[in-house]
Structure formats: C-alpha cells, structure tokens
PDB file of N, CA and C in Angstrom:
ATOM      1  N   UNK A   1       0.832  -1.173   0.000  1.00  0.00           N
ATOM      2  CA  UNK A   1       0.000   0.000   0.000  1.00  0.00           C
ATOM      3  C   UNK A   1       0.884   1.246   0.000  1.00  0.00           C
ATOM      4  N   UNK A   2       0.619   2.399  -0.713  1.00  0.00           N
ATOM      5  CA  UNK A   2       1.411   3.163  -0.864  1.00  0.00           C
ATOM      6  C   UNK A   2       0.810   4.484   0.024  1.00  0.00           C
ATOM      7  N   UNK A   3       1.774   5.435   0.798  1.00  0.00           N
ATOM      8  CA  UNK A   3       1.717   6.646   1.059  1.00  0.00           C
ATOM      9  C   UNK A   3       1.033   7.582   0.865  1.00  0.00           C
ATOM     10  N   UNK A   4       1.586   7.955  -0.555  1.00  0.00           N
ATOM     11  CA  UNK A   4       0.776   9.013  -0.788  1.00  0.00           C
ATOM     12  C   UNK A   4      -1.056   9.480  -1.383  1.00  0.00           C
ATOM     13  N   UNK A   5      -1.229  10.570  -0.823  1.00  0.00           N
ATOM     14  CA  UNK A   5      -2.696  10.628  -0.310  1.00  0.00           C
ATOM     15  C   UNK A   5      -3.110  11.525  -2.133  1.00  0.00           C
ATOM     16  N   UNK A   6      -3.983  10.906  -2.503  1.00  0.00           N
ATOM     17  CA  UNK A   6      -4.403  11.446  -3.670  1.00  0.00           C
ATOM     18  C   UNK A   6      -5.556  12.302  -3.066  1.00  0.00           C
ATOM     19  N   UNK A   7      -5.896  13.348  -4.317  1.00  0.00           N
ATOM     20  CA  UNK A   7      -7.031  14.044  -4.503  1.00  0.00           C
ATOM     21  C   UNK A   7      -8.314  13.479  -3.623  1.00  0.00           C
ATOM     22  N   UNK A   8      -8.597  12.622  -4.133  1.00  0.00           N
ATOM     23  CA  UNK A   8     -10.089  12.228  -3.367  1.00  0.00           C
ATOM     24  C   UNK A   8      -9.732  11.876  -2.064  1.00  0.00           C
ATOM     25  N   UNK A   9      -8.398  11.591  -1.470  1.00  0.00           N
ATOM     26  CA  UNK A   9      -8.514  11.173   0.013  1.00  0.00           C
ATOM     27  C   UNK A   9      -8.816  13.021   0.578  1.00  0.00           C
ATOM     28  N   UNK A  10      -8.399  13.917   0.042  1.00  0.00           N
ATOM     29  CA  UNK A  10      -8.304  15.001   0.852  1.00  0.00           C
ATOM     30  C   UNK A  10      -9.603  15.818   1.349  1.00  0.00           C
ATOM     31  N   UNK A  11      -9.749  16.066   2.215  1.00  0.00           N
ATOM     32  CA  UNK A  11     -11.135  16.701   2.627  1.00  0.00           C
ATOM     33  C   UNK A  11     -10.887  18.474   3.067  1.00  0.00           C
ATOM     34  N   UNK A  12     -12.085  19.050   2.640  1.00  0.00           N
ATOM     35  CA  UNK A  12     -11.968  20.398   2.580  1.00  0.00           C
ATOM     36  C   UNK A  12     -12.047  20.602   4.145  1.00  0.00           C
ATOM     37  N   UNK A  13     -11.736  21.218   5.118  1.00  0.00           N
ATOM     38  CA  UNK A  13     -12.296  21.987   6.091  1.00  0.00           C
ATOM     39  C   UNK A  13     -12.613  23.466   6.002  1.00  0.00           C
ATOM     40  N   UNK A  14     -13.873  23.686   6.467  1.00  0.00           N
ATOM     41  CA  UNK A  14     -14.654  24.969   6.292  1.00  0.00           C
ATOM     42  C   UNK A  14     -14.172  25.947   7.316  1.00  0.00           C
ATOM     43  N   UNK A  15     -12.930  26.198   8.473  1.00  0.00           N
ATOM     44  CA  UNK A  15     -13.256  26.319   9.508  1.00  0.00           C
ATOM     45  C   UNK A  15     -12.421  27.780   9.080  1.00  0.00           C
ATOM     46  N   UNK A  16     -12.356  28.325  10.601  1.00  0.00           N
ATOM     47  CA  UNK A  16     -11.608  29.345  10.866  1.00  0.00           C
ATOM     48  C   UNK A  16     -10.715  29.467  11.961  1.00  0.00           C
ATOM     49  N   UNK A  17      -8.961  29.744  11.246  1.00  0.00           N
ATOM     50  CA  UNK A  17      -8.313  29.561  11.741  1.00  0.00           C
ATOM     51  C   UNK A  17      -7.559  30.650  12.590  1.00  0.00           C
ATOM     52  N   UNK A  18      -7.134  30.906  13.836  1.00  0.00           N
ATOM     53  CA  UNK A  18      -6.417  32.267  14.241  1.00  0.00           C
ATOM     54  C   UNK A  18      -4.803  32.421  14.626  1.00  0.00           C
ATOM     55  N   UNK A  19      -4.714  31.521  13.128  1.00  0.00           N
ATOM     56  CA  UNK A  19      -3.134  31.797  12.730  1.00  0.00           C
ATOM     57  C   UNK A  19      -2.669  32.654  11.986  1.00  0.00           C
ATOM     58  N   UNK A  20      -1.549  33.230  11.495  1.00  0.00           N
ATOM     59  CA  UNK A  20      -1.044  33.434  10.466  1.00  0.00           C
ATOM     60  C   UNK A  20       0.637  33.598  10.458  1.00  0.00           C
ATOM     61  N   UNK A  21       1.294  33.960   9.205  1.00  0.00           N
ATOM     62  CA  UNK A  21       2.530  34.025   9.408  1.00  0.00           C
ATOM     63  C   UNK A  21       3.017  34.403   7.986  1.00  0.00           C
ATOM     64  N   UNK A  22       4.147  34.381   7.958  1.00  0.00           N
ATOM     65  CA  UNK A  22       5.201  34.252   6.631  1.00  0.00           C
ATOM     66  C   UNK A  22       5.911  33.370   6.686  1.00  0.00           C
ATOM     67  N   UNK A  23       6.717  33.296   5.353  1.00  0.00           N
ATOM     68  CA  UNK A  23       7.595  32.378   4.560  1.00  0.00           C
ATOM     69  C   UNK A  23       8.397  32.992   4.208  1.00  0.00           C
ATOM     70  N   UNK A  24       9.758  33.006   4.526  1.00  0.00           N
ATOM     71  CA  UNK A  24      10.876  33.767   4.353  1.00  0.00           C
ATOM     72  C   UNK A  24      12.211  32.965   3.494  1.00  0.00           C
ATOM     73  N   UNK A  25      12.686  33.871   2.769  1.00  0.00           N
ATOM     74  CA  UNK A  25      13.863  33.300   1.956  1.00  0.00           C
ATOM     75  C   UNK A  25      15.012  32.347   3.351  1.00  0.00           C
ATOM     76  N   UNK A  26      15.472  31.473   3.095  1.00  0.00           N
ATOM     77  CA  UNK A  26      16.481  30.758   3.850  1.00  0.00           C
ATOM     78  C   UNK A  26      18.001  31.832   3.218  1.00  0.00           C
ATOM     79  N   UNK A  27      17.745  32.921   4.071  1.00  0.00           N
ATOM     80  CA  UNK A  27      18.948  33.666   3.469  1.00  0.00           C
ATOM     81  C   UNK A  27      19.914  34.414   5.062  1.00  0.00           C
ATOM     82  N   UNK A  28      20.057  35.230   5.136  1.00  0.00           N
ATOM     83  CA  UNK A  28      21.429  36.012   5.988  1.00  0.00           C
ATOM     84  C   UNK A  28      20.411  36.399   7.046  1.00  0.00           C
ATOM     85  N   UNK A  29      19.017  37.510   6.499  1.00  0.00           N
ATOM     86  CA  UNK A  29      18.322  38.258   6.704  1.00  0.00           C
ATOM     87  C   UNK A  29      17.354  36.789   7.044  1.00  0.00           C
ATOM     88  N   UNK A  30      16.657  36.209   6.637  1.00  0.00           N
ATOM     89  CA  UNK A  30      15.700  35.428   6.891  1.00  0.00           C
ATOM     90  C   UNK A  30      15.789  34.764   8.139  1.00  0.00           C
ATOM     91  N   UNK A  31      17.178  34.211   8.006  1.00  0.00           N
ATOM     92  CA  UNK A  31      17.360  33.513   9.580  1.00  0.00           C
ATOM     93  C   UNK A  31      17.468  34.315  10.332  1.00  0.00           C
ATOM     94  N   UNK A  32      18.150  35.557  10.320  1.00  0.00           N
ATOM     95  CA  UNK A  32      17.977  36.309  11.754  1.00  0.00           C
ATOM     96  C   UNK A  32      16.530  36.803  11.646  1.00  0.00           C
ATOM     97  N   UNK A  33      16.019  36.872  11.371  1.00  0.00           N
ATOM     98  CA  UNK A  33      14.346  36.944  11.362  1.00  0.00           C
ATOM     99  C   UNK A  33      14.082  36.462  12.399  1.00  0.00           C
ATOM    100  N   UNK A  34      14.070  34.730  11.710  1.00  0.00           N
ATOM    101  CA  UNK A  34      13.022  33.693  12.376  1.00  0.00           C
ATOM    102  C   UNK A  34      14.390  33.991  14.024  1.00  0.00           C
ATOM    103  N   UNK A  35      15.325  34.122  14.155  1.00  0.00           N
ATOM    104  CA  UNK A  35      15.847  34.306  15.310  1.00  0.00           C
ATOM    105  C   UNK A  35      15.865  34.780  16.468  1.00  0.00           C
ATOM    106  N   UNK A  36      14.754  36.167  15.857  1.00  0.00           N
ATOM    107  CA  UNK A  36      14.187  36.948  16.715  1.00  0.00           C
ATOM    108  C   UNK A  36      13.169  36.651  17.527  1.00  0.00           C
ATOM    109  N   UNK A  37      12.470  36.047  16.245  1.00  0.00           N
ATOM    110  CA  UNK A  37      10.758  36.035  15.986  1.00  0.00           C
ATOM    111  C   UNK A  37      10.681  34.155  17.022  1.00  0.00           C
ATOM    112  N   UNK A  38      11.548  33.418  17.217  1.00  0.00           N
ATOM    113  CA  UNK A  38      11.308  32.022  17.968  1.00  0.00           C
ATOM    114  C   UNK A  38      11.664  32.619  19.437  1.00  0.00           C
ATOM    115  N   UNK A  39      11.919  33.994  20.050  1.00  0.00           N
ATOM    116  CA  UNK A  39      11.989  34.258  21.115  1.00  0.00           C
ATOM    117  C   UNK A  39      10.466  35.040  21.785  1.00  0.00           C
ATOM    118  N   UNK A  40       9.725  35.092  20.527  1.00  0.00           N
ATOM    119  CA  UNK A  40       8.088  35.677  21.336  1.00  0.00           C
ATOM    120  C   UNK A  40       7.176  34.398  21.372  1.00  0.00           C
ATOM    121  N   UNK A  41       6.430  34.864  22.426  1.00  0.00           N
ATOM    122  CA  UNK A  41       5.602  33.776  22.371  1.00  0.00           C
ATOM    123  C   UNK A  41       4.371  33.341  21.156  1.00  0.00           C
ATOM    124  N   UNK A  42       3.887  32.440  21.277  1.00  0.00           N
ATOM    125  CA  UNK A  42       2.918  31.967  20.499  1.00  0.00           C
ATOM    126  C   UNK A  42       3.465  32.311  18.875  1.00  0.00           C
ATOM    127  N   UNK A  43       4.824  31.724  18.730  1.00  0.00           N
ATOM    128  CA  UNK A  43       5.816  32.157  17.618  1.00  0.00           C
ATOM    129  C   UNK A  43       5.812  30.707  17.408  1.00  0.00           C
ATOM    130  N   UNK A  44       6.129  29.902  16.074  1.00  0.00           N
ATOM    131  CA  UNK A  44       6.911  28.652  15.404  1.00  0.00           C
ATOM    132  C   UNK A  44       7.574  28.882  14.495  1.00  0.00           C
ATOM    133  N   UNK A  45       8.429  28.817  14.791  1.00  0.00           N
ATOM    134  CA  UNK A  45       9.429  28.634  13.095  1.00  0.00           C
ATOM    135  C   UNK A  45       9.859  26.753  12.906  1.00  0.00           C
ATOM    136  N   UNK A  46       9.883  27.197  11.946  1.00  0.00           N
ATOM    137  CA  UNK A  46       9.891  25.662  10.670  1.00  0.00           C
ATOM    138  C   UNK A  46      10.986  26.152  10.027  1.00  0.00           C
ATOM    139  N   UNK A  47      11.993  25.043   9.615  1.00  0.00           N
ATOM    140  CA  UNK A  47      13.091  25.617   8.667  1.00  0.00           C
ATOM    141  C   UNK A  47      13.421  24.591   7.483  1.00  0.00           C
ATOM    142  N   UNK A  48      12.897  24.594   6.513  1.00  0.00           N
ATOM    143  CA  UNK A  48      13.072  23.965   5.188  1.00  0.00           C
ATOM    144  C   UNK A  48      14.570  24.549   4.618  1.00  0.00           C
ATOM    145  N   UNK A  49      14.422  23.493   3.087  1.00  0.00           N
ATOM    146  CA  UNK A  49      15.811  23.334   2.858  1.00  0.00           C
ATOM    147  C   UNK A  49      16.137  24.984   2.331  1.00  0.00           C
ATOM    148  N   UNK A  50      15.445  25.634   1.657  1.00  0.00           N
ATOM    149  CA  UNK A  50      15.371  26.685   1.135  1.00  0.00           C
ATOM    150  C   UNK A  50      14.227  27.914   1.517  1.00  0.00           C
ATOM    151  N   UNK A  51      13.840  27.816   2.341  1.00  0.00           N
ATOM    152  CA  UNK A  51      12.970  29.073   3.074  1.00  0.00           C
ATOM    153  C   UNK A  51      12.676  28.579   4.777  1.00  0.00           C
ATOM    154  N   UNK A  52      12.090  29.667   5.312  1.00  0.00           N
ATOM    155  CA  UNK A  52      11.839  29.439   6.772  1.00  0.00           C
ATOM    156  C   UNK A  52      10.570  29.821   6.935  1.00  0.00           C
ATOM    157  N   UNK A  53       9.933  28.924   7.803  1.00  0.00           N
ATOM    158  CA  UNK A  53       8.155  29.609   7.937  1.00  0.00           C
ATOM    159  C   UNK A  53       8.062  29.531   9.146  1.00  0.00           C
ATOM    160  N   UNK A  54       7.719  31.059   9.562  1.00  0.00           N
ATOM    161  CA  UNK A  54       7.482  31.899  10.720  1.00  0.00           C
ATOM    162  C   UNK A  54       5.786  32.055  11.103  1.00  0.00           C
ATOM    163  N   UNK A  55       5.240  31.191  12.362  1.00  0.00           N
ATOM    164  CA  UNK A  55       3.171  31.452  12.236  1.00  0.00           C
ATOM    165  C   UNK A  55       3.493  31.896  13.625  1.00  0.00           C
ATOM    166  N   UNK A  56       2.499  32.839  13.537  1.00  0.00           N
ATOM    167  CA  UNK A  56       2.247  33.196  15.429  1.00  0.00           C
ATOM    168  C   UNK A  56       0.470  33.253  15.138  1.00  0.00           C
ATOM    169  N   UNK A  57       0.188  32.965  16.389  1.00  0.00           N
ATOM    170  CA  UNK A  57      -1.286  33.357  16.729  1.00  0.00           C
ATOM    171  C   UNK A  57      -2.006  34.457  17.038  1.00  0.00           C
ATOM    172  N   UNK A  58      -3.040  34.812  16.102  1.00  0.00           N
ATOM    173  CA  UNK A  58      -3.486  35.748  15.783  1.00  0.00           C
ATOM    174  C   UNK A  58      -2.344  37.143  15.170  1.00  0.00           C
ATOM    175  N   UNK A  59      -1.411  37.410  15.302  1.00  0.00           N
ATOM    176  CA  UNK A  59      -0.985  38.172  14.992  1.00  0.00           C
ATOM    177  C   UNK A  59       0.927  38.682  15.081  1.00  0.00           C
ATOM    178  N   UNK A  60       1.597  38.616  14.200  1.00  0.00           N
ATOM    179  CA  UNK A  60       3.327  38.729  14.128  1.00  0.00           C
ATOM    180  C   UNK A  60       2.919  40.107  13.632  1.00  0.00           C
ATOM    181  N   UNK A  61       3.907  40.657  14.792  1.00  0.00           N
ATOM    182  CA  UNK A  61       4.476  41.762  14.815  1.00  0.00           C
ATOM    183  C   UNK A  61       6.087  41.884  14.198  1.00  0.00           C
ATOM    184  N   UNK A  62       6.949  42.573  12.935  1.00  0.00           N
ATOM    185  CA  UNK A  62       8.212  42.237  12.883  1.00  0.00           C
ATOM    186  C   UNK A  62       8.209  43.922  13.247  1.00  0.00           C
ATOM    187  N   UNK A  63       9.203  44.327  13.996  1.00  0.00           N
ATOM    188  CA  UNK A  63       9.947  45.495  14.146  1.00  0.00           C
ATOM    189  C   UNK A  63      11.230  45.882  13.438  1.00  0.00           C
ATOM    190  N   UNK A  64      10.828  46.701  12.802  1.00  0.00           N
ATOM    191  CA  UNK A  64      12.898  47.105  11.572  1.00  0.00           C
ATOM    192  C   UNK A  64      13.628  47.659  12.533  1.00  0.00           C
ATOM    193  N   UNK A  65      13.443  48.288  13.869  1.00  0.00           N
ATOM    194  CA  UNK A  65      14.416  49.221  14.580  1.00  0.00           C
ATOM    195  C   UNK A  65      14.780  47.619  14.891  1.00  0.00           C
ATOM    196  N   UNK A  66      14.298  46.812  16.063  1.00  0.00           N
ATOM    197  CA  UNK A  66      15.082  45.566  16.304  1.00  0.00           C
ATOM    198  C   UNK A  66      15.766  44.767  15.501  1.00  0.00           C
ATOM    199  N   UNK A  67      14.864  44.570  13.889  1.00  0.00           N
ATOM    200  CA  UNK A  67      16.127  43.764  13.249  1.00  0.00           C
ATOM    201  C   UNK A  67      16.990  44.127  12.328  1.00  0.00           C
ATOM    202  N   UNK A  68      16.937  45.895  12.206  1.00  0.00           N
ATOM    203  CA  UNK A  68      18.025  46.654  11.919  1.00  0.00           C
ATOM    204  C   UNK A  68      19.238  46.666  13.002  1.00  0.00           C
ATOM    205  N   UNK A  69      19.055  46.205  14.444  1.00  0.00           N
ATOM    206  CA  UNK A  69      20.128  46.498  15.067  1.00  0.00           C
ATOM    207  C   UNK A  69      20.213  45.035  15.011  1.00  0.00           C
ATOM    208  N   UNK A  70      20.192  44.340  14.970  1.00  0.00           N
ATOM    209  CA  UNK A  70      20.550  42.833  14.998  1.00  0.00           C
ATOM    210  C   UNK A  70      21.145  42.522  13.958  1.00  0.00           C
ATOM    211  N   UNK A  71      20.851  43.168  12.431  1.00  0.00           N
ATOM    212  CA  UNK A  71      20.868  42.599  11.116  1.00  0.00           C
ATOM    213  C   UNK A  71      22.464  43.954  11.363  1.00  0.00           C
ATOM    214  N   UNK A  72      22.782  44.568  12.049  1.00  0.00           N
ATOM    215  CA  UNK A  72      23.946  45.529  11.593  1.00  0.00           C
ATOM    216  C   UNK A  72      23.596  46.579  10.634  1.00  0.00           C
ATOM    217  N   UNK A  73      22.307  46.752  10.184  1.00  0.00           N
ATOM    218  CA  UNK A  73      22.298  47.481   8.998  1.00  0.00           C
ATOM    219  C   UNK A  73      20.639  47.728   8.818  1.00  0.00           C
ATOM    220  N   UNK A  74      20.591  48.699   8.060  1.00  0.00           N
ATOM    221  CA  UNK A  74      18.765  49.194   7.755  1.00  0.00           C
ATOM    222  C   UNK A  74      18.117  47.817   7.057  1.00  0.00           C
ATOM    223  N   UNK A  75      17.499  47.790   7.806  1.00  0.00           N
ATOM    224  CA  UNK A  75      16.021  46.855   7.476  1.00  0.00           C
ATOM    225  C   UNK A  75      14.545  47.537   7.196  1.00  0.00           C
ATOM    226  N   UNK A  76      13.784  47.840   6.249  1.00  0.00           N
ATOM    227  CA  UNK A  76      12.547  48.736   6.019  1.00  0.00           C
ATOM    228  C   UNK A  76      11.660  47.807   6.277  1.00  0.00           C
ATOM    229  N   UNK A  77      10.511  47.745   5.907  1.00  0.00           N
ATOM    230  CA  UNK A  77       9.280  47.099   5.140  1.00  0.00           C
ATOM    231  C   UNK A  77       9.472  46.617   4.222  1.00  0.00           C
ATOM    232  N   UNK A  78      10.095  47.598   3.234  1.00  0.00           N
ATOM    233  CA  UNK A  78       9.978  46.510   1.724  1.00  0.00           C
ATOM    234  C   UNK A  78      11.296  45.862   1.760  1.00  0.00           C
ATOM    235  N   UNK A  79      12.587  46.019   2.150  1.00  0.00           N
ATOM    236  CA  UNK A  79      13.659  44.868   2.220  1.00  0.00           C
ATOM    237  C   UNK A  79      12.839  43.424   2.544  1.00  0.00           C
ATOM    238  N   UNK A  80      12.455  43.752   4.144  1.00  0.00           N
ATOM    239  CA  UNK A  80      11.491  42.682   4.878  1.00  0.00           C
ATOM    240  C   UNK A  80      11.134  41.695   3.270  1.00  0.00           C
ATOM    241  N   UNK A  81       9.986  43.014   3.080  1.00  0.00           N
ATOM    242  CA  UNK A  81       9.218  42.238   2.092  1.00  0.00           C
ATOM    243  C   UNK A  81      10.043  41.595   0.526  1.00  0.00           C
ATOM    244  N   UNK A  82      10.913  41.771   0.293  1.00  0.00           N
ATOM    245  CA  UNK A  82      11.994  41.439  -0.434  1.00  0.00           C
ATOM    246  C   UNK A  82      12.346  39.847   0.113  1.00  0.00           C
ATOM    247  N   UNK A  83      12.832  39.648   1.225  1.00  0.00           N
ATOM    248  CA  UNK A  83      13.044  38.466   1.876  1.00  0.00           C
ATOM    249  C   UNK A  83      12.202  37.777   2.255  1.00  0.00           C
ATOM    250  N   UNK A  84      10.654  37.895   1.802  1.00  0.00           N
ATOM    251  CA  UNK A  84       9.537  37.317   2.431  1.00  0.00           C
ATOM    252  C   UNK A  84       9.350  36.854   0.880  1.00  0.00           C
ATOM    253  N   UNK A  85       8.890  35.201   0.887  1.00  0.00           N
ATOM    254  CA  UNK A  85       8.481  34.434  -0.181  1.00  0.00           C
ATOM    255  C   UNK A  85       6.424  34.843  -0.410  1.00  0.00           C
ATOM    256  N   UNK A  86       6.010  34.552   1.315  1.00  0.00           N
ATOM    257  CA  UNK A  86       5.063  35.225   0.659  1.00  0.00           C
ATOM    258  C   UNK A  86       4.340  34.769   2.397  1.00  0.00           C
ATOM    259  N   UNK A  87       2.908  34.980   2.532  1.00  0.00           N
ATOM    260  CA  UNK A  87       2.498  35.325   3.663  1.00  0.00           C
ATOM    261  C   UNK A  87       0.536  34.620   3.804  1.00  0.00           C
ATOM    262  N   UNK A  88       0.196  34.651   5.067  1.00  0.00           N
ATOM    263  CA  UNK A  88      -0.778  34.293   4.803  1.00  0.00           C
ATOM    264  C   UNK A  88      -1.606  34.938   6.149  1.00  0.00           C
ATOM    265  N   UNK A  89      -2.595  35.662   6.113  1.00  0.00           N
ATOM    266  CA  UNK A  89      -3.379  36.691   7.223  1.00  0.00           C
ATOM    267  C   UNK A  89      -3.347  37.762   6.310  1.00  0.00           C
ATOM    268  N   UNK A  90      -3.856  39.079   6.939  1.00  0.00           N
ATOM    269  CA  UNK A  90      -3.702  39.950   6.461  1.00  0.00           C
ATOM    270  C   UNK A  90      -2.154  41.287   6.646  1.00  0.00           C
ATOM    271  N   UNK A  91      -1.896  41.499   5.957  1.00  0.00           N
ATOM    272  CA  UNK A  91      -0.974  42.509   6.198  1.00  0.00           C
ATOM    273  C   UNK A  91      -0.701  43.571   6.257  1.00  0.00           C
ATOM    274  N   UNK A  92      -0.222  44.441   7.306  1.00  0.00           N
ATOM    275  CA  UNK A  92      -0.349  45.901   7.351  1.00  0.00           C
ATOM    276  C   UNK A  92       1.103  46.176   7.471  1.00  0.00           C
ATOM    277  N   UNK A  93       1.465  46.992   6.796  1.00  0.00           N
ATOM    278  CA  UNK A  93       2.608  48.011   6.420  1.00  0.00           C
ATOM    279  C   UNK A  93       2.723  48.743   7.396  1.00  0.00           C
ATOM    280  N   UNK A  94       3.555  49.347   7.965  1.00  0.00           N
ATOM    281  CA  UNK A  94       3.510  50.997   9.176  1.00  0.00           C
ATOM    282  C   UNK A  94       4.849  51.290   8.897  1.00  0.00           C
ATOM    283  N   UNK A  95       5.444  52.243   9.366  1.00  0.00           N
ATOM    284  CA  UNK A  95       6.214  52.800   8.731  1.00  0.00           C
ATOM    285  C   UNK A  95       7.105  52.173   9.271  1.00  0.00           C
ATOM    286  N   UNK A  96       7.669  51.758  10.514  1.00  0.00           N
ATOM    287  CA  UNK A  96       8.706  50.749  10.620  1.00  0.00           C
ATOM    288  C   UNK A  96       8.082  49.531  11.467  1.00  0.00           C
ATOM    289  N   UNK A  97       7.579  48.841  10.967  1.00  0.00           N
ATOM    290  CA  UNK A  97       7.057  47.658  11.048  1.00  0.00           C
ATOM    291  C   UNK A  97       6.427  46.835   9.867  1.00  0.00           C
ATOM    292  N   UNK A  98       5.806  45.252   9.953  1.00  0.00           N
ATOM    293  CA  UNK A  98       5.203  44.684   8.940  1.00  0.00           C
ATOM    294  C   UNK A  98       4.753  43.485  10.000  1.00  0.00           C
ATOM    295  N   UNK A  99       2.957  44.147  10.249  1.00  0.00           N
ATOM    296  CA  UNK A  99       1.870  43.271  11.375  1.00  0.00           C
ATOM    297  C   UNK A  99       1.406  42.355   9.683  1.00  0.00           C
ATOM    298  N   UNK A 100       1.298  41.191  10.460  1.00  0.00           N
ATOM    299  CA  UNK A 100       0.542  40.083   9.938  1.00  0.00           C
ATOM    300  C   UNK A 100      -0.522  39.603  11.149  1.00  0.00           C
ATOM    301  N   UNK A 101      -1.911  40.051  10.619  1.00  0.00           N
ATOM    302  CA  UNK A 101      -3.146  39.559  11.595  1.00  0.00           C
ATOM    303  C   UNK A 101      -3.770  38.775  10.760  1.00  0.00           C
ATOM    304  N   UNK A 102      -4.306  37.275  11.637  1.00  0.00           N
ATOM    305  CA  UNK A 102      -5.030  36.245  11.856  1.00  0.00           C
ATOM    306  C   UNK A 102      -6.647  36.640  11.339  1.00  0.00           C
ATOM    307  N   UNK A 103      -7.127  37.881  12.378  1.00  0.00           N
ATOM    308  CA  UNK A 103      -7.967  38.441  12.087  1.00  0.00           C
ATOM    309  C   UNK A 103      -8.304  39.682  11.192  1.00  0.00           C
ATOM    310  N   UNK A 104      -8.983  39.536   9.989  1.00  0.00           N
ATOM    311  CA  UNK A 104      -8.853  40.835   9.183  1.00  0.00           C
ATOM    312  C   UNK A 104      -9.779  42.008   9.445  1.00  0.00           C
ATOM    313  N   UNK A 105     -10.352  41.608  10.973  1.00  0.00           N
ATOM    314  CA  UNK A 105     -11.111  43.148  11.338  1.00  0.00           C
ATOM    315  C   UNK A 105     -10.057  43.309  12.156  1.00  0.00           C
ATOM    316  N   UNK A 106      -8.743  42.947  12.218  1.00  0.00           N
ATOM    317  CA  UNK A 106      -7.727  43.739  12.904  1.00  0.00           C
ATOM    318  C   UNK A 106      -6.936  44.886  12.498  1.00  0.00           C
ATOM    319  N   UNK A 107      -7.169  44.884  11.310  1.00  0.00           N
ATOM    320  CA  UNK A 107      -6.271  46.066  10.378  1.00  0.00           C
ATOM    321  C   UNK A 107      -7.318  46.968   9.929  1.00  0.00           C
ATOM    322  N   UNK A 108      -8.900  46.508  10.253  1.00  0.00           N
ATOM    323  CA  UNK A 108      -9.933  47.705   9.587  1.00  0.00           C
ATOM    324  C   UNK A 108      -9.926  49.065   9.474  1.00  0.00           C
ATOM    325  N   UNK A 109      -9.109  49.384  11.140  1.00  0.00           N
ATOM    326  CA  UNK A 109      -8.692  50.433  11.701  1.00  0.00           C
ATOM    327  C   UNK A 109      -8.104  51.614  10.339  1.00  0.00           C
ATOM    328  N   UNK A 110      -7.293  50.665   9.349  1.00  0.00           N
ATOM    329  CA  UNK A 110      -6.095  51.129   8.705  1.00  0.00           C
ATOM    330  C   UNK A 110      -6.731  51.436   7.578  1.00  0.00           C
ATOM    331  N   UNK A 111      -7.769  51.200   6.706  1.00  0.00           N
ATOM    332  CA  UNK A 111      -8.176  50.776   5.572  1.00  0.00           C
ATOM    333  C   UNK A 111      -8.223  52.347   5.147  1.00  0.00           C
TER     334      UNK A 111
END
C-alpha cells in the first residue's frame, strides 16, 4: 500500500483559523528573522531546505528598529518584504514595522 494521499482522500475543512505568518527566503536576513521572531511567544518557526516559515497566533508583529540592530544594517518594510516568499493573514505596512493579523477586522482600523 502506498503513502501518498491522492485528490479524493483530501477533505476540505470549512473552519476558521487564528493563525497566520510568513515564509521567508532561507537567506542572511531570513534567519535572523526567524531568530528573533522564535523568542516571542505563540511564535513557530519551521526551517526547510530553502525558506523558513514563521506562524504566530493571531498576529506577528516584525519590528525594523530591532532587526536593523541585529541585522547591523537598515532593514525597512519593503527589504522585509523582499526576503519574504510570501504570507498568509492579512498585512499591514507601518512605517517601521510589517503586522501580519489572523484576524482581518484587525487592520480595519487602517483601511
């Protein structure tokens, strides 16, 4: 009998989940990311051969002043987002930060 799970074994779930996170390049910048980011709580990092995936509950906060002083050097939003493969919640931009919320009446505030 073999392993792998075809199409028809898979079942949809309808639910709602109060995770979210990113997927980050396995690069210089990526790992000190997830380096930061496995010292808050309700944080997981996962580390594949070629990217790192970072989920917190309900909501990751990344700060550029912290991982500009960690990283030795300016870190923005869009570098961040440069080193980010890609993401899943909603995302809000601020001027030195990049919030990923679980919940998307969390950023309504911003719209």
């Amino acid at each position: 009998m073999s392993d792998v799970t075809t199409f028809r074994d898979l079942t949809l779930e309808d639910t709602i989940t109060n995770m979210c996170g990113v997927t980050m390049n396995d690069s210089v910048e990526g790992r000190l990311v997830a380096q930061i980011m496995e010292k808050k709580p309700n944080v997981t990092i996962k580390h594949y051969p070629a990217m790192i995936r970072i989920d917190g509950k309900k909501k990751l906060v990344f700060d550029m002043t912290e991982l500009s002083e960690a990283l030795g050097r300016e870190m923005d939003p869009y570098t961040f987002q440069i080193e980010m493969s890609t993401h899943y919640g909603r995302m809000l931009i601020q001027d030195n930060s990049v919030e990923v919320h679980a919940d998307f009446d969390g950023t309504k505030d911003y719209e």
